[in-house]
N, C-alpha and C. Protein backbone atom coordinates (compact mmCIF):
# COMPACT_ATOMS: atom_id res chain seq x y z
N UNK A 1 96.68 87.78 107.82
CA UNK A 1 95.85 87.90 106.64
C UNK A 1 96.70 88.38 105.47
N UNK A 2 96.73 87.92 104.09
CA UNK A 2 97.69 88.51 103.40
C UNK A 2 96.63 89.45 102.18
N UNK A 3 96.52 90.45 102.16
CA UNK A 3 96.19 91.56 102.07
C UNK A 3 96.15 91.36 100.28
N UNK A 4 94.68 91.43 99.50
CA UNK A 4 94.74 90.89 98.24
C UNK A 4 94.65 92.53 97.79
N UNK A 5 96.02 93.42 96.55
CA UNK A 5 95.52 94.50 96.19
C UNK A 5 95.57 94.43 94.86
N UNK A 6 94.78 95.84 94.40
CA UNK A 6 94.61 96.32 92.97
C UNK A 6 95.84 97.53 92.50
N UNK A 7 96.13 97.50 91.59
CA UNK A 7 96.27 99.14 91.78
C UNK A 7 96.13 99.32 90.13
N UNK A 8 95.79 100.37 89.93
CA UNK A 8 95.12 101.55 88.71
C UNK A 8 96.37 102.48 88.47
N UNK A 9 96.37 102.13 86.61
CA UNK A 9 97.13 103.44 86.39
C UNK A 9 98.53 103.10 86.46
N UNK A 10 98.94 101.52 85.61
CA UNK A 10 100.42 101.08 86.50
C UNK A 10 101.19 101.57 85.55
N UNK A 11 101.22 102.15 84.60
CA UNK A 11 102.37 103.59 84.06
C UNK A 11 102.62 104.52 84.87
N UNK A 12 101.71 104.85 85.94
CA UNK A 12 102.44 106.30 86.50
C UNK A 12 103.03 106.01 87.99
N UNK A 13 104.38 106.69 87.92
CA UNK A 13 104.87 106.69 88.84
C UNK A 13 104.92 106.30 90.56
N UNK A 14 104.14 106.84 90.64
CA UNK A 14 103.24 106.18 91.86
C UNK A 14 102.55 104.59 91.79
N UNK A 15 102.17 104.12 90.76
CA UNK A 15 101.66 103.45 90.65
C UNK A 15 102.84 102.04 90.65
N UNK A 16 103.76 102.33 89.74
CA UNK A 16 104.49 101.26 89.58
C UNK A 16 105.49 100.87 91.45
N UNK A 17 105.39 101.98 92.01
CA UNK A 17 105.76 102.26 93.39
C UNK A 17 105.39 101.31 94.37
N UNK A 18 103.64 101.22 93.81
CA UNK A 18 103.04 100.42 94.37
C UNK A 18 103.55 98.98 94.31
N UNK A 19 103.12 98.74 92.80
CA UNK A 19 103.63 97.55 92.41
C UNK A 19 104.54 96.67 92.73
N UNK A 20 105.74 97.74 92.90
CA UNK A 20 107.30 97.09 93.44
C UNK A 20 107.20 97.00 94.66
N UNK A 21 106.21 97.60 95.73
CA UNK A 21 106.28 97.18 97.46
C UNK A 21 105.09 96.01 97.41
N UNK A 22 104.38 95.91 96.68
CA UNK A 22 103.58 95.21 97.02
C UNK A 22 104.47 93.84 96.35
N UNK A 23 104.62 93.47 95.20
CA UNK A 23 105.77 92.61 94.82
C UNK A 23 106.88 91.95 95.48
N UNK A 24 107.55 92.98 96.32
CA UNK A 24 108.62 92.90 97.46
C UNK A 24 108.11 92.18 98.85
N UNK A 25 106.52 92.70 99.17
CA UNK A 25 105.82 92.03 100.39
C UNK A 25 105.19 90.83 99.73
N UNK A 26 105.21 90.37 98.64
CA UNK A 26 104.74 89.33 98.45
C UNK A 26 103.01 89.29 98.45
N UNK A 27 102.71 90.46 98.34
CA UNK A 27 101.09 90.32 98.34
C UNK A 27 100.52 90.01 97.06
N UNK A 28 99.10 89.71 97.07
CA UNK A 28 98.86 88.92 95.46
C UNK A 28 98.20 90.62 95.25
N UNK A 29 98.17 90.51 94.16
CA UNK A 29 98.04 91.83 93.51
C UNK A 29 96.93 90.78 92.17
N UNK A 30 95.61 91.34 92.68
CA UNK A 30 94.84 91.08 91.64
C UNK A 30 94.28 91.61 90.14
N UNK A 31 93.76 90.84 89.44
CA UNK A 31 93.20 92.25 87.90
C UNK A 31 92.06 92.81 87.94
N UNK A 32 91.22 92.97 89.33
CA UNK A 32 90.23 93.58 89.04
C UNK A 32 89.83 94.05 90.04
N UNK A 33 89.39 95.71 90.54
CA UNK A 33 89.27 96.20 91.78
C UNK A 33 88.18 95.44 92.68
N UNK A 34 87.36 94.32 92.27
CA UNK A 34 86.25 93.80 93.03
C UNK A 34 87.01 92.79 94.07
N UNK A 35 88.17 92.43 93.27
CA UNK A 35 89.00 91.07 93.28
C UNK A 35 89.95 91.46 94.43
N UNK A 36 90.14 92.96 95.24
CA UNK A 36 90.89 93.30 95.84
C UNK A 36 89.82 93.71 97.25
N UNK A 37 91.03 93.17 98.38
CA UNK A 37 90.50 94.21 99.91
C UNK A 37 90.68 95.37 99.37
N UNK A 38 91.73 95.61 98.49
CA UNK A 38 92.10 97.53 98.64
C UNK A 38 92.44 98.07 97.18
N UNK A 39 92.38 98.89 96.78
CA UNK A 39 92.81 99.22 95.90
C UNK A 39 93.65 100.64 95.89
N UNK A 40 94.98 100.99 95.40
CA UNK A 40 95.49 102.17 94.94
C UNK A 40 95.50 102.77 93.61
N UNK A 41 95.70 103.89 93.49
CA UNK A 41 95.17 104.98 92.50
C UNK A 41 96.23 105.74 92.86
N UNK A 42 96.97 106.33 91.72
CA UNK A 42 97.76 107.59 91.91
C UNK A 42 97.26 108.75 91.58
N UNK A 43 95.73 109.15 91.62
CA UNK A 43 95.12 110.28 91.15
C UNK A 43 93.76 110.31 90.95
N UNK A 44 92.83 110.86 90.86
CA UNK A 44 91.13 110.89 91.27
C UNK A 44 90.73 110.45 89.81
N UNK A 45 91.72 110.51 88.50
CA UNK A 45 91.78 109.75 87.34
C UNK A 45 91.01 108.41 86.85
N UNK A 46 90.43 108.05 88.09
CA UNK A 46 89.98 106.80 87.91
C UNK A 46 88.65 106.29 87.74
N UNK A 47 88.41 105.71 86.90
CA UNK A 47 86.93 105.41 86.86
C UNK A 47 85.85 104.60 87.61
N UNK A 48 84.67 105.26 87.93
CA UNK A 48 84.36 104.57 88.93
C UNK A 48 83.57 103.40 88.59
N UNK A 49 83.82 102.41 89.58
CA UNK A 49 83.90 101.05 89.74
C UNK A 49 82.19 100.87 90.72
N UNK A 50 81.51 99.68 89.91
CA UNK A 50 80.10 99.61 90.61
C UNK A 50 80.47 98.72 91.42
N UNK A 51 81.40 98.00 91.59
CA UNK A 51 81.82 97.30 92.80
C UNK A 51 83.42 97.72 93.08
N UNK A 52 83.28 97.55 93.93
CA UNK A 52 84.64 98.39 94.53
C UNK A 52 85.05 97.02 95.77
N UNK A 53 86.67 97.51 95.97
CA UNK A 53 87.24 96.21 96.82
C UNK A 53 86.85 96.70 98.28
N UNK A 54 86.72 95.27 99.00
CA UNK A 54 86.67 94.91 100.35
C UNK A 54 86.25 96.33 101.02
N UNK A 55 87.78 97.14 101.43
CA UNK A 55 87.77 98.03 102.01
C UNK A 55 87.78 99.96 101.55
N UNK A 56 87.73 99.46 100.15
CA UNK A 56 87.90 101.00 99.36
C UNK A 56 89.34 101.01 98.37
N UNK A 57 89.02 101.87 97.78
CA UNK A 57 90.12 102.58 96.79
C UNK A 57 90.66 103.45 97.77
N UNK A 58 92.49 103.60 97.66
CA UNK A 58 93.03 104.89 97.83
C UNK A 58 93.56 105.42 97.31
N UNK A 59 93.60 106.85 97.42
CA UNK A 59 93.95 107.66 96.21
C UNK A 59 95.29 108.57 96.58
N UNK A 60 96.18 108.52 95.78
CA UNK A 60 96.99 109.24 96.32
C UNK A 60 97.25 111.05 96.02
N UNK A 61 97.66 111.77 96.75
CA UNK A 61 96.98 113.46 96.45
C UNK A 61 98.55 113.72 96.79
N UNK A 62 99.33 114.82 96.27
CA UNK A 62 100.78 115.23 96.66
C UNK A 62 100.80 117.10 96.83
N UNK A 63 99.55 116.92 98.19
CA UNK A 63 99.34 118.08 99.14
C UNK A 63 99.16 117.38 100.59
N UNK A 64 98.89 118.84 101.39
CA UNK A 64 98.33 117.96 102.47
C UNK A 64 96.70 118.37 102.36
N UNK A 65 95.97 117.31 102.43
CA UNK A 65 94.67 117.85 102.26
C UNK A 65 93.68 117.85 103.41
N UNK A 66 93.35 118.64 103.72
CA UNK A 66 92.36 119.41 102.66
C UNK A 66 92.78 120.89 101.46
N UNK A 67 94.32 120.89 102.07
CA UNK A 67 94.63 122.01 101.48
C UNK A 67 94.94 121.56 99.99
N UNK A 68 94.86 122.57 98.83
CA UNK A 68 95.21 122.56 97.26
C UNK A 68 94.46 120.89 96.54
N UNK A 69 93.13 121.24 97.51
CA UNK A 69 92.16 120.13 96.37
C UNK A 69 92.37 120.61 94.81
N UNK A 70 92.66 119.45 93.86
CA UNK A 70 92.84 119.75 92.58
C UNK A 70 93.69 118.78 92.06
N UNK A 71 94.40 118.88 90.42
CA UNK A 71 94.80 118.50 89.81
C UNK A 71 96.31 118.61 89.63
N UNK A 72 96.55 120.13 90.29
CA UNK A 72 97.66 121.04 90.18
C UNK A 72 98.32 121.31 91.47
N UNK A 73 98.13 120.20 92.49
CA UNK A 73 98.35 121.04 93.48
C UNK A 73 99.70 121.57 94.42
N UNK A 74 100.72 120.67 93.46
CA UNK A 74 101.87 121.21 93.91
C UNK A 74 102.44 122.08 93.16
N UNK A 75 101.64 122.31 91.67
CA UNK A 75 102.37 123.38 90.92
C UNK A 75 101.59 124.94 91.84
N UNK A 76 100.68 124.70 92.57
CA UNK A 76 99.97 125.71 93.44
C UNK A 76 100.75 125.95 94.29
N UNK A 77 101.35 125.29 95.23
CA UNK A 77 101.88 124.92 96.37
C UNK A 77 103.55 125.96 96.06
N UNK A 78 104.29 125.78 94.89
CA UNK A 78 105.21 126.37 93.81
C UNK A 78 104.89 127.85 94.21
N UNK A 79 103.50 127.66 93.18
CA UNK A 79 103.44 129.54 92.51
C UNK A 79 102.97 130.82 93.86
N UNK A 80 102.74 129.53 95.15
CA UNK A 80 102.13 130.52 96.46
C UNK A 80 103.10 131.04 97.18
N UNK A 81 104.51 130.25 96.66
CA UNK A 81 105.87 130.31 97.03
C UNK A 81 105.67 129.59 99.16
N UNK A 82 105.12 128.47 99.11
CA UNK A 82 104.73 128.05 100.44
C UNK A 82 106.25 126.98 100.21
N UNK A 83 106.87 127.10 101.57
CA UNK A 83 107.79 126.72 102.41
C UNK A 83 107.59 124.87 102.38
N UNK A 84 106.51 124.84 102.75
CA UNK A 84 106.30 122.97 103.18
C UNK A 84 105.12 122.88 101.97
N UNK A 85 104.86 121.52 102.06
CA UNK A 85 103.42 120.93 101.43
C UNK A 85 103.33 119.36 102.15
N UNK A 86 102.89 118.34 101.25
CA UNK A 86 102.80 116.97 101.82
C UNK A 86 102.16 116.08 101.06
N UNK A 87 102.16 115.15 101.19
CA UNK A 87 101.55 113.60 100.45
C UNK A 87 100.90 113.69 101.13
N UNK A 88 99.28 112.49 100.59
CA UNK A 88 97.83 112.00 101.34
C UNK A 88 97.70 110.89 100.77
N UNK A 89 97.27 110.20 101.55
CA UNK A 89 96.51 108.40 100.93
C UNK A 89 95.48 108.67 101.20
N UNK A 90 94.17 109.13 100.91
CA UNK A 90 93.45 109.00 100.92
C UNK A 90 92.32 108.22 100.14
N UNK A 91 90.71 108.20 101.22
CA UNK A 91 89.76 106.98 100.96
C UNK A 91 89.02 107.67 99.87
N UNK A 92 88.91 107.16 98.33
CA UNK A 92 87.77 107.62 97.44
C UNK A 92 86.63 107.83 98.12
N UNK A 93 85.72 108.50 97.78
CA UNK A 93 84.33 108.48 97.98
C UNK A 93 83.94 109.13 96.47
N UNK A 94 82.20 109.62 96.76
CA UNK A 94 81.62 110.10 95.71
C UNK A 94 82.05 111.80 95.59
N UNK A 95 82.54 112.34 96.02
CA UNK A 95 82.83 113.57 95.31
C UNK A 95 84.79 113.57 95.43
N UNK A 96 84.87 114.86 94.48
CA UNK A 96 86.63 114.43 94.38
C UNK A 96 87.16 115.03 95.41
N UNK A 97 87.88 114.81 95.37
CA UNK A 97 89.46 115.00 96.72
C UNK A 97 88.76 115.26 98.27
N UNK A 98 88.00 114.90 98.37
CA UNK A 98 87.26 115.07 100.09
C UNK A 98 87.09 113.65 100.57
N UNK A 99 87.74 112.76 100.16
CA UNK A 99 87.82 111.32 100.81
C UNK A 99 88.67 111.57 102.48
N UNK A 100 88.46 110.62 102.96
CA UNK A 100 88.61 110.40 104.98
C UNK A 100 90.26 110.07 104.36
N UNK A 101 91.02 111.07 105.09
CA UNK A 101 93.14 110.65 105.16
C UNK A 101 92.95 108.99 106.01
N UNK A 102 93.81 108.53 105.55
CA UNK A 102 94.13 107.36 105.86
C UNK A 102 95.90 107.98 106.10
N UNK A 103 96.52 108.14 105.14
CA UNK A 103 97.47 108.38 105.99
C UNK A 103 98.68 109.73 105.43
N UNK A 104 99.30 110.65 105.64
CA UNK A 104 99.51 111.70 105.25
C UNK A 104 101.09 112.21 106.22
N UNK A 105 101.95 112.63 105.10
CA UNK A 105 103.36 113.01 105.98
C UNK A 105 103.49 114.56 105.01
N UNK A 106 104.07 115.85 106.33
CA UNK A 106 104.59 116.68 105.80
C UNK A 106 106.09 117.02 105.52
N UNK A 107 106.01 117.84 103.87
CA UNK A 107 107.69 117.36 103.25
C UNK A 107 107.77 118.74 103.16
N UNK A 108 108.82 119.46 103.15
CA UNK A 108 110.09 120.80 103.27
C UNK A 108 110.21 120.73 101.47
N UNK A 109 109.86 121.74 101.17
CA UNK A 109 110.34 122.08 99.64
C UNK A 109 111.36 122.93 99.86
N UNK A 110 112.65 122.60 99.02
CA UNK A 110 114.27 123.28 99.30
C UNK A 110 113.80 124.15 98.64
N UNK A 111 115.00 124.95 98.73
CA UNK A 111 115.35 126.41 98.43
C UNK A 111 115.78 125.70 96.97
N UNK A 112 115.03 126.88 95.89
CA UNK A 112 115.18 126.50 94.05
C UNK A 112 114.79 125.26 93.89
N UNK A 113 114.01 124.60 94.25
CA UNK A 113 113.45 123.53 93.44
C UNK A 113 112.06 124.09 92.90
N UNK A 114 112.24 122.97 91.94
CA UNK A 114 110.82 123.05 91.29
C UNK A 114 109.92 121.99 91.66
N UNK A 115 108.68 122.15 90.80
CA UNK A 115 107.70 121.11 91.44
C UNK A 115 108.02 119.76 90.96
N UNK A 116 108.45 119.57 89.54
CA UNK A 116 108.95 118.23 89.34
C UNK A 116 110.01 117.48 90.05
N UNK A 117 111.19 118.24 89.93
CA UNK A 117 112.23 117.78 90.96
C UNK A 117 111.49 117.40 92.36
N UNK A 118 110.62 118.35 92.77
CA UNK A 118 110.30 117.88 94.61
C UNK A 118 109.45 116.72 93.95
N UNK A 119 109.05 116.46 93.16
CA UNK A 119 108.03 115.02 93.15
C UNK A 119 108.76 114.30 93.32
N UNK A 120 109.91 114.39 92.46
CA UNK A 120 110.94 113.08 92.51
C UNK A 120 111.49 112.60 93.53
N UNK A 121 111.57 113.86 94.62
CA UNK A 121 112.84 113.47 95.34
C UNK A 121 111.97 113.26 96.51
N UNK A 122 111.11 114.03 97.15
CA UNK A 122 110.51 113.96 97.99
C UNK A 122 108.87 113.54 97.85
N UNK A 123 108.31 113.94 96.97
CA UNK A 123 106.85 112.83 97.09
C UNK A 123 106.73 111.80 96.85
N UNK A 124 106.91 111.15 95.68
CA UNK A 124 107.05 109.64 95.21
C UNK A 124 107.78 108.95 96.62
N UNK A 125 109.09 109.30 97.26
CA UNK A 125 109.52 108.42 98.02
C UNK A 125 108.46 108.38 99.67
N UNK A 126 107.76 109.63 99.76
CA UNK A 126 106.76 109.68 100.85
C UNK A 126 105.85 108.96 100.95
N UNK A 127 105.06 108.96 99.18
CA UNK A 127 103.82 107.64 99.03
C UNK A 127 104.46 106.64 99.51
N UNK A 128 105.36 105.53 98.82
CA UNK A 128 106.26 104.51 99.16
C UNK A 128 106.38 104.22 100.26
N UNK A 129 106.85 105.27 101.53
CA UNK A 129 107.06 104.95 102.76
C UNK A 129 106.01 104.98 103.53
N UNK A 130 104.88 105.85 102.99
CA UNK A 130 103.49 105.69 103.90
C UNK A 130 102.89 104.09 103.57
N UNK A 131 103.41 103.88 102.39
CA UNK A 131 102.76 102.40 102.33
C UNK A 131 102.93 101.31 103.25
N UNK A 132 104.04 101.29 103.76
CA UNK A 132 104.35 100.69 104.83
C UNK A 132 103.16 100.53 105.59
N UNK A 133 103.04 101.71 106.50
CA UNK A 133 102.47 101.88 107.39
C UNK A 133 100.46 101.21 107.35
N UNK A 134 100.37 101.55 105.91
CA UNK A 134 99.18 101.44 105.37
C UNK A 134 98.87 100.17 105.41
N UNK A 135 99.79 99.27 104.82
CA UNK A 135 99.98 97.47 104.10
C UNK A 135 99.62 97.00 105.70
N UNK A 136 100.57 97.61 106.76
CA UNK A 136 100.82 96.78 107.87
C UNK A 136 99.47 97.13 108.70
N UNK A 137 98.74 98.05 108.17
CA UNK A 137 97.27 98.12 109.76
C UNK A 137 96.47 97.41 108.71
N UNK A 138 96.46 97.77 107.35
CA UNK A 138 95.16 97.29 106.68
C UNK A 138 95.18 95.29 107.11
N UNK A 139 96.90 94.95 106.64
CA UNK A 139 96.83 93.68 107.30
C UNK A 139 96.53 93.15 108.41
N UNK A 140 96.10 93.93 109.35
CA UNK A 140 95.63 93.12 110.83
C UNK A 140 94.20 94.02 110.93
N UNK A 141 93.59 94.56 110.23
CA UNK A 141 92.50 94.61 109.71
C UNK A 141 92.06 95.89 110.61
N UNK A 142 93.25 96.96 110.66
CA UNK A 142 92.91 98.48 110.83
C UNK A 142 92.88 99.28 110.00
N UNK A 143 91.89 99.60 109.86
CA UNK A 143 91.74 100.78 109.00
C UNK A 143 91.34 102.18 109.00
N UNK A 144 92.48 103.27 108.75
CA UNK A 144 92.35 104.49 109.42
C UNK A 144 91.71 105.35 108.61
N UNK A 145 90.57 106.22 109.04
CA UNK A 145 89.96 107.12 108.42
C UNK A 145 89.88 108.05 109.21
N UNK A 146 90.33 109.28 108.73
CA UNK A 146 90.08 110.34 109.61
C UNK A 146 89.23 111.16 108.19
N UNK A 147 88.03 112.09 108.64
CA UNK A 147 87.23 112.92 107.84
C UNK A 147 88.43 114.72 107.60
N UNK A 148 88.15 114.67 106.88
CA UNK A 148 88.76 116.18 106.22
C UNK A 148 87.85 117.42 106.68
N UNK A 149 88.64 118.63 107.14
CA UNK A 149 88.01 119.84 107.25
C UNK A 149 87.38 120.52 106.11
N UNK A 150 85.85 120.36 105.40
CA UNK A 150 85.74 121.42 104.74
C UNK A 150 86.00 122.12 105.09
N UNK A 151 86.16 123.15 105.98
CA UNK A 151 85.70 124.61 106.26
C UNK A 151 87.12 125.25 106.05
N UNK A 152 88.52 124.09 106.10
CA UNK A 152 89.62 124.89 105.62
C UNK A 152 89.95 124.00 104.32
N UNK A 153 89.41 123.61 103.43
CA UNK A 153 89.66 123.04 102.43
C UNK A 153 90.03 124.47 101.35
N UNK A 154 91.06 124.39 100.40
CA UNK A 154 91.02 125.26 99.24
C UNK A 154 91.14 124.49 97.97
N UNK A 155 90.35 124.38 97.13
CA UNK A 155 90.31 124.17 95.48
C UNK A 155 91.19 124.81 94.88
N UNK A 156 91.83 124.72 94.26
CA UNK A 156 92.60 125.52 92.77
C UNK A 156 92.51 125.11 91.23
N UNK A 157 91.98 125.58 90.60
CA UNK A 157 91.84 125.03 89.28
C UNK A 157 93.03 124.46 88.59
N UNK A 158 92.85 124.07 87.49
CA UNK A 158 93.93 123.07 86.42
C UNK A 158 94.90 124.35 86.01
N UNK A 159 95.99 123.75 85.95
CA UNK A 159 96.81 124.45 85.51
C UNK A 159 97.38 123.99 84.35
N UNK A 160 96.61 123.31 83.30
CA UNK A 160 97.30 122.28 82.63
C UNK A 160 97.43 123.24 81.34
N UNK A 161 96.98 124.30 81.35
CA UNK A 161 97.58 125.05 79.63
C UNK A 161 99.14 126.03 80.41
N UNK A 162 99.36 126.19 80.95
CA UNK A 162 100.64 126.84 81.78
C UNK A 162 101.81 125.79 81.66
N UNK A 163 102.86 126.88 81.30
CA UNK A 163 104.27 125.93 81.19
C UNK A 163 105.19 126.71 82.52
N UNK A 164 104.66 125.74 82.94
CA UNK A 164 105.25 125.82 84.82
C UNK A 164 106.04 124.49 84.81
């Protein structure tokens, strides 16, 4: 089956990520999320769609979630001074960041980095490589949802007036 996608948001980083694996696999990459089995999102940024593709939107989150639901969550992940964190593909639904993991890897934040540098070096290339994995079940028509723990979920608010 060759796997028809969308993706949202093709200025940001993640997004153009998409673009270039999906480009590279040769998949048709359509203009309109109805027009797609799947769609990617680099962020909950997105507006919602009264028709939505085939199998869902995924969204990409650069925690492991359920932990540091939010906007901020690796500048959280930074200021808690925590050792590891992780990328999520996760499935949109109707409320934010509590969509079912589809697919999720944990990454080692070095000693003196910051949160931008670890995006660069280590998240962006984690989305990318989970895609793999993602392109190749959604193509034989698996699709993984696992549900998220409220009960250890943590929120953190915006950190967006802070020069972190």
């Amino acid at each position: 089956m060759s796997l028809k996608v969308y993706v949202y948001d093709p200025d940001h980083v993640v997004s153009q990520v998409c673009l270039w694996y999906f480009q590279k696999r040769k998949l048709p990459i359509v203009d309109t999320p109805e027009k797609a089995d799947v769609a990617f999102a680099p962020n909950e940024k997105i507006k919602k769609q009264k028709k939505r593709p085939k199998y869902g939107t995924l969204i990409f989150h650069p925690s492991l979630l359920p932990r540091h639901r939010g906007e901020d969550a690796l500048r959280w992940a930074f200021r808690f001074g925590e050792k590891y964190t992780g990328a999520t593909w996760y499935w949109l639904d109707d409320m934010p960041y509590t969509g079912d993991i589809c697919e999720m890897v944990v990454l080692g934040i070095g000693y003196g980095e910051n949160p931008k540098d670890f995006y660069t070096r280590a998240v962006v290339p984690a989305a990318m490589n989970m895609l793999f994995f993602i392109v190749n079940d959604l193509s034989k028509g698996l699709i993984r949802r696992r549900p998220q723990s409220n009960e250890s979920a943590t929120y953190e608010p915006s950190l967006w007036n802070e020069n972190e």
